[in-house]
Protein backbone atom coordinates (compact mmCIF):
# COMPACT_ATOMS: atom_id res chain seq x y z
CA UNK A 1 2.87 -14.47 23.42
CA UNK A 2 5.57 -12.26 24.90
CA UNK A 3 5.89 -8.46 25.17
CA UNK A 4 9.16 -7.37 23.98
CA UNK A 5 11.05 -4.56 25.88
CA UNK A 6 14.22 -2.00 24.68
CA UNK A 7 15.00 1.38 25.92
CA UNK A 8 13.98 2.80 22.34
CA UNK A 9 10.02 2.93 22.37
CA UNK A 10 10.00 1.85 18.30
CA UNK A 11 11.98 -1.22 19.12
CA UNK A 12 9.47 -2.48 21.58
CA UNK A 13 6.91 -5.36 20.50
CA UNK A 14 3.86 -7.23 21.47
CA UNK A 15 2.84 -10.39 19.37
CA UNK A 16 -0.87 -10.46 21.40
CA UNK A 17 -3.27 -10.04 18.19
CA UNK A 18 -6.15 -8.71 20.64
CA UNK A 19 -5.59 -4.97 21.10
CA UNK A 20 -7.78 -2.91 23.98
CA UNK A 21 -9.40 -1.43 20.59
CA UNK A 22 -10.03 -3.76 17.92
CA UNK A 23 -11.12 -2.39 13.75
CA UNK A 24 -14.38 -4.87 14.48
CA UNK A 25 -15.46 -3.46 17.60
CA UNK A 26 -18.06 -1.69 16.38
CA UNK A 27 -19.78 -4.74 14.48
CA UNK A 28 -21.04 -2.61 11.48
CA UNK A 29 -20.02 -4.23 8.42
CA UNK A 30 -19.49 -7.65 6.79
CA UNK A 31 -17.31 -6.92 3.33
CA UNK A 32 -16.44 -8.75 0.53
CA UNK A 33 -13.13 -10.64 0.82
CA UNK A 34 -11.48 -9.13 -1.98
CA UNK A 35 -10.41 -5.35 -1.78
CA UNK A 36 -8.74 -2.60 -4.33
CA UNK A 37 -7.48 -0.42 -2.01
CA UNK A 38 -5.21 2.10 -3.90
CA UNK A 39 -3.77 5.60 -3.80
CA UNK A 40 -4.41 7.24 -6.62
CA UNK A 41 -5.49 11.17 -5.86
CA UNK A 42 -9.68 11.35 -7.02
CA UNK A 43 -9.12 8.51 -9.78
CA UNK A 44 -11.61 5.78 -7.09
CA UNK A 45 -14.33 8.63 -6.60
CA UNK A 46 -14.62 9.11 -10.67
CA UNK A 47 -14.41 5.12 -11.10
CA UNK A 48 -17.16 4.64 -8.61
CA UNK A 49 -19.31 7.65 -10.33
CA UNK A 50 -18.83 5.91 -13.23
CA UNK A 51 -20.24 2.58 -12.94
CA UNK A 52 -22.75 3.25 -10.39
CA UNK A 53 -20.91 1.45 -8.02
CA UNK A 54 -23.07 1.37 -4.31
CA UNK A 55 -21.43 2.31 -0.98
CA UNK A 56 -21.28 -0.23 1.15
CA UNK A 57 -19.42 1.63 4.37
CA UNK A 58 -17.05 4.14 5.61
CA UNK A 59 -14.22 4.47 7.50
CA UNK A 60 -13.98 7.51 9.89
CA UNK A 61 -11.32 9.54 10.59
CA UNK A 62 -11.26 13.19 12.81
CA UNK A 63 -10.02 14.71 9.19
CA UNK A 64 -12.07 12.33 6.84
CA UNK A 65 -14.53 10.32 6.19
CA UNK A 66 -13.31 7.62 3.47
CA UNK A 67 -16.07 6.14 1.48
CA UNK A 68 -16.04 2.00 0.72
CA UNK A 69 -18.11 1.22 -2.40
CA UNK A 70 -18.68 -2.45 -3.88
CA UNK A 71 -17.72 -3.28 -7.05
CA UNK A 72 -18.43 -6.30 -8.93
CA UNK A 73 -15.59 -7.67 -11.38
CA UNK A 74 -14.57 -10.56 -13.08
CA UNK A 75 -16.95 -12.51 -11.14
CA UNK A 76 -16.00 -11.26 -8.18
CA UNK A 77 -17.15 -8.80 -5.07
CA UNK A 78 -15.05 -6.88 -4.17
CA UNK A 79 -14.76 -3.62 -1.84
CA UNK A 80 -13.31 -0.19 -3.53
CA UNK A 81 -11.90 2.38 -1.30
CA UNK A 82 -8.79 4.88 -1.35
CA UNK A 83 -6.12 4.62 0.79
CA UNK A 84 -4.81 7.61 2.69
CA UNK A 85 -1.38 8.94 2.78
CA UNK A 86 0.96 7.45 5.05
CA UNK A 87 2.08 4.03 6.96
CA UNK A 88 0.50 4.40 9.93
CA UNK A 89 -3.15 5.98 8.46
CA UNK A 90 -3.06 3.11 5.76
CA UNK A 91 -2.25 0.65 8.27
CA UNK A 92 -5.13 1.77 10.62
CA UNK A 93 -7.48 1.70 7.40
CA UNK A 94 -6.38 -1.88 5.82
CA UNK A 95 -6.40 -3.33 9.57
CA UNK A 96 -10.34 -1.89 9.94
CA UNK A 97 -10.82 -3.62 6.23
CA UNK A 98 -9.68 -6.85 7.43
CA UNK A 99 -11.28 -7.10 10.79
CA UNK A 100 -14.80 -6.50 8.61
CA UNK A 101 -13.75 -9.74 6.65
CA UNK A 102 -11.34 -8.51 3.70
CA UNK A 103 -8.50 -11.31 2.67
CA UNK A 104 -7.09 -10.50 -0.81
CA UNK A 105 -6.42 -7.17 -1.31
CA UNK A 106 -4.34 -5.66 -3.78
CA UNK A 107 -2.67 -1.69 -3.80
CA UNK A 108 -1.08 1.04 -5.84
CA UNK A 109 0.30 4.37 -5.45
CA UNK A 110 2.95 6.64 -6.52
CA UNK A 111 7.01 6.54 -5.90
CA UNK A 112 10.17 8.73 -6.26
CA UNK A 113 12.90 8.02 -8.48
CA UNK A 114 16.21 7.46 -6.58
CA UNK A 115 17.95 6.11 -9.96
CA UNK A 116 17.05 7.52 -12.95
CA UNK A 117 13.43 6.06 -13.95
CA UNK A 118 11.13 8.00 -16.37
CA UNK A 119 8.37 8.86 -15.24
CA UNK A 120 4.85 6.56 -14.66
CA UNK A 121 7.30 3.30 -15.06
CA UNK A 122 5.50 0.76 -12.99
CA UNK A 123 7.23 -0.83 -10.41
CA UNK A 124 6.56 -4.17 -8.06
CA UNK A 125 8.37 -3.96 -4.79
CA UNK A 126 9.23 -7.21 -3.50
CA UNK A 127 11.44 -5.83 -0.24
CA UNK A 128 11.05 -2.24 1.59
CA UNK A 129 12.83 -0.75 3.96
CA UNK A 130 11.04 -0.24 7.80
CA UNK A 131 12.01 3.53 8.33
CA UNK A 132 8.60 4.32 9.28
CA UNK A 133 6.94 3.39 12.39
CA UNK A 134 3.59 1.66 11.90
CA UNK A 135 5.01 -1.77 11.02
CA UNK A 136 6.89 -1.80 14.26
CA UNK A 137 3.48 -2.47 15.60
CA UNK A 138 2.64 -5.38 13.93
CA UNK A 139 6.06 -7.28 12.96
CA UNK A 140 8.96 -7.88 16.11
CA UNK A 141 11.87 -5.23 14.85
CA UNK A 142 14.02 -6.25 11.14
CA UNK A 143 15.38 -4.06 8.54
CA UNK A 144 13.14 -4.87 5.68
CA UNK A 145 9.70 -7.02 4.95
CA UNK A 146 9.02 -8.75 2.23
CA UNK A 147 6.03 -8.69 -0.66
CA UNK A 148 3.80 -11.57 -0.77
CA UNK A 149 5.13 -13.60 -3.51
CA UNK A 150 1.37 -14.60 -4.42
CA UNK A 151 0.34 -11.12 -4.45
CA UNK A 152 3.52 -10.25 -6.47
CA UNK A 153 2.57 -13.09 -9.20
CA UNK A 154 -1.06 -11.58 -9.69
CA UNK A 155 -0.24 -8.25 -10.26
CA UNK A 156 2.54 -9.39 -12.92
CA UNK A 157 -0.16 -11.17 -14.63
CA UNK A 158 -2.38 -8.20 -14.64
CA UNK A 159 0.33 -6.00 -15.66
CA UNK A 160 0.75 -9.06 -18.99
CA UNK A 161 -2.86 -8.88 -19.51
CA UNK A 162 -3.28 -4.97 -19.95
CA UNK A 163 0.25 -4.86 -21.66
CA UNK A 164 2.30 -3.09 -19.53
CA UNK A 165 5.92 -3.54 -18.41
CA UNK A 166 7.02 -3.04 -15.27
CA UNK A 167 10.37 -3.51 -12.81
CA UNK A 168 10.94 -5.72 -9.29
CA UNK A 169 12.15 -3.35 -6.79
CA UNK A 170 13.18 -2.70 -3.58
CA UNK A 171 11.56 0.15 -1.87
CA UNK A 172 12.78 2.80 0.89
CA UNK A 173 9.57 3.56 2.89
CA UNK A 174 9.77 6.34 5.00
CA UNK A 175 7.61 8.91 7.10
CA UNK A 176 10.22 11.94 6.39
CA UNK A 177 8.96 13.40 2.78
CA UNK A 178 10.99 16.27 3.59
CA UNK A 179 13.82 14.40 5.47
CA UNK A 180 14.73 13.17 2.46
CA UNK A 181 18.65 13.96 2.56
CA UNK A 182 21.25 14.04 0.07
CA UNK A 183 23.63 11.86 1.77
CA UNK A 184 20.29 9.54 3.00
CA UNK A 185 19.24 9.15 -0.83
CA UNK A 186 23.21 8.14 -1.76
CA UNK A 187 22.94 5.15 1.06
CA UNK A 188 19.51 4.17 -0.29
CA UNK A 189 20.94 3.70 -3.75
CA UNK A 190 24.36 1.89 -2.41
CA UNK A 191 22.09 -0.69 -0.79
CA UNK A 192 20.30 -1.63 -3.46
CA UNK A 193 16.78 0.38 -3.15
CA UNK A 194 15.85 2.24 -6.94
CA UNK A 195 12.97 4.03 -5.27
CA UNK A 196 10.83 5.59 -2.13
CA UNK A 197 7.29 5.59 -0.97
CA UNK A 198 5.34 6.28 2.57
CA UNK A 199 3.19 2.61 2.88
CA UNK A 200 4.57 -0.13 1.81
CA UNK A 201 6.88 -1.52 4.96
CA UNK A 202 3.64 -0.68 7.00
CA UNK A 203 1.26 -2.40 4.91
CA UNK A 204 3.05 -6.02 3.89
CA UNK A 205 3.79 -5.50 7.86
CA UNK A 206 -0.17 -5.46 8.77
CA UNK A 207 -0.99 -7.55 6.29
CA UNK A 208 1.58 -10.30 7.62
CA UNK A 209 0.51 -10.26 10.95
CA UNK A 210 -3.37 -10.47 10.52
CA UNK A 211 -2.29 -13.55 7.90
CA UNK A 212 -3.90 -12.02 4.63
CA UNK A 213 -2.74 -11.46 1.26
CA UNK A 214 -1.55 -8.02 0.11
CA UNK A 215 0.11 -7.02 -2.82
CA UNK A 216 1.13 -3.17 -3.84
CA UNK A 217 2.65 -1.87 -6.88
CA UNK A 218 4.21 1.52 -8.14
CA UNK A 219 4.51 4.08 -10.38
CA UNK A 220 7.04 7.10 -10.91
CA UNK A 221 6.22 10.03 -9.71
CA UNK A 222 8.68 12.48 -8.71
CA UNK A 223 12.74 11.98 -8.61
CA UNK A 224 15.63 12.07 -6.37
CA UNK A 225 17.74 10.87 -9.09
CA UNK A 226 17.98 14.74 -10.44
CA UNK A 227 16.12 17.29 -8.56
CA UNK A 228 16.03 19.77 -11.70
CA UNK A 229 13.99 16.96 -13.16
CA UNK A 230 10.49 18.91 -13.37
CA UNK A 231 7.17 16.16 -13.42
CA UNK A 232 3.56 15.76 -13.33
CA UNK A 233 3.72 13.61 -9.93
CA UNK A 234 2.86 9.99 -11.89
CA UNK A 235 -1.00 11.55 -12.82
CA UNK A 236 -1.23 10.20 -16.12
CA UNK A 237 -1.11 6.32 -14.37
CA UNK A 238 -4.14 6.34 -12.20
CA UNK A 239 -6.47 5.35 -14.46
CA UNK A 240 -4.31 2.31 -15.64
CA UNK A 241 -3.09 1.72 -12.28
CA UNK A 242 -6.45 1.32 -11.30
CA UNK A 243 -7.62 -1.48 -14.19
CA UNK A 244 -4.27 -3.03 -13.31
CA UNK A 245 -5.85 -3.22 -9.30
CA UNK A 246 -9.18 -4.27 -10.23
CA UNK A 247 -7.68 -7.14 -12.99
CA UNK A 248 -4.89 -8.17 -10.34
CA UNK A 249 -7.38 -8.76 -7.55
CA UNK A 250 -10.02 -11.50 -8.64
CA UNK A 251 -6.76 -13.48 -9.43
CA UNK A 252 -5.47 -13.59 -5.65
């Protein structure tokens, strides 16, 4: 093990896996090992409603208190929960999900266009760019981090089984929504990324380093590709987003 040093605080690393405050220290909860885990506006709430599904813990934040329901599928246990917006929230959220025993867990949320992409396209990133901060924390300093090819290969056979196409990507993730430049969204596109997001560096990141599986997918949303382009922010794929989450995650 071997703390890493640099004169820019984001650079800096420590590979120790025991932190002074640890998700489990609290020793409340034993979950199921599976986990949907998806941001997708009220669409979990109105799922859980629906089918009666029981809470089975929360995660508590100074601003929120996130509900964790159990929902049995395909066979399966597995925990239900929304994610919250942003790297380093989502990070802190999947990390407390995995130190209460989650292993397979399987994501979805919302993107902007930075080519031209109708709307509610689905996407699977297999690459995103680290220009956030949370991953920093959990994987030593690179460009990009890479989709778990497993996860990647269970939420293409979901997408098959509830007949939806869908694109590989590679994904700009970013904390600046509104630091989105002109000139910025022209160097995305000449490397090679087709859209942008807030999680998904910092999530394959935590998921990497506490050695679970984690897969995320997209949908279209809003658009950087033309900014007269007027949309209804992706709302019309939560509910098949969702299915596609559920069906994805008993095949991990």
């Amino acid at each position: 093990m071997a703390l890493i040093k640099n004169p820019i605080p984001i650079l800096e690393y420590d590979d120790n896996p025991q932190a002074v405050l640890m998700p489990d220290r609290a020793h409340l909860y034993q979950f199921p090992e599976y986990a949907v885990f998806p941001f997708l506006g009220d669409e979990v709430e109105r799922y859980a409603k629906r089918h009666h599904c029981p809470k089975i813990g929360e995660f508590e934040t100074i601003t929120k208190i996130f509900p964790i329901y159990q929902v049995s599928y395909g066979g399966k246990e597995l925990c239900l929960c929304q994610a919250p917006l942003g790297g380093a929230a989502a990070a802190q959220f999947l990390d407390f999900l995995i130190g209460y025993g989650v292993r397979k867990i399987i994501s979805a949320g919302s993107c902007g266009a930075l080519v031209p992409i109708e709307e509610n396209q689905f996407l699977i990133p297999t690459e995103a760019l680290r220009d956030e901060g949370a991953s920093y924390h959990y994987l030593p300093a690179s460009r990009t981090v890479q989709a778990d090819p497993a996860a990647v290969a269970a939420i293409e056979k979901a997408m098959k089984k509830n007949g939806f196409s869908w694109q590989e990507c590679r994904t700009w993730t970013t904390d600046g929504f509104f630091r989105e430049t002109k000139d910025l969204v022209a160097y995305r596109r000449e490397e090679g990324f087709s859209v942008v997001e807030m999680e998904c560096a910092s999530l394959f990141a935590c998921a990497q380093f506490r050695n679970v599986t984690f897969g995320q997918f997209l949908f279209t949303a809003d658009t950087l590709a033309d900014i007269q382009d007027d949309r209804d922010w992706g709302e019309k794929s939560y509910a098949p987003a969702l299915q596609i989450c559920l069906d994805a995650a008993v095949q991990l």
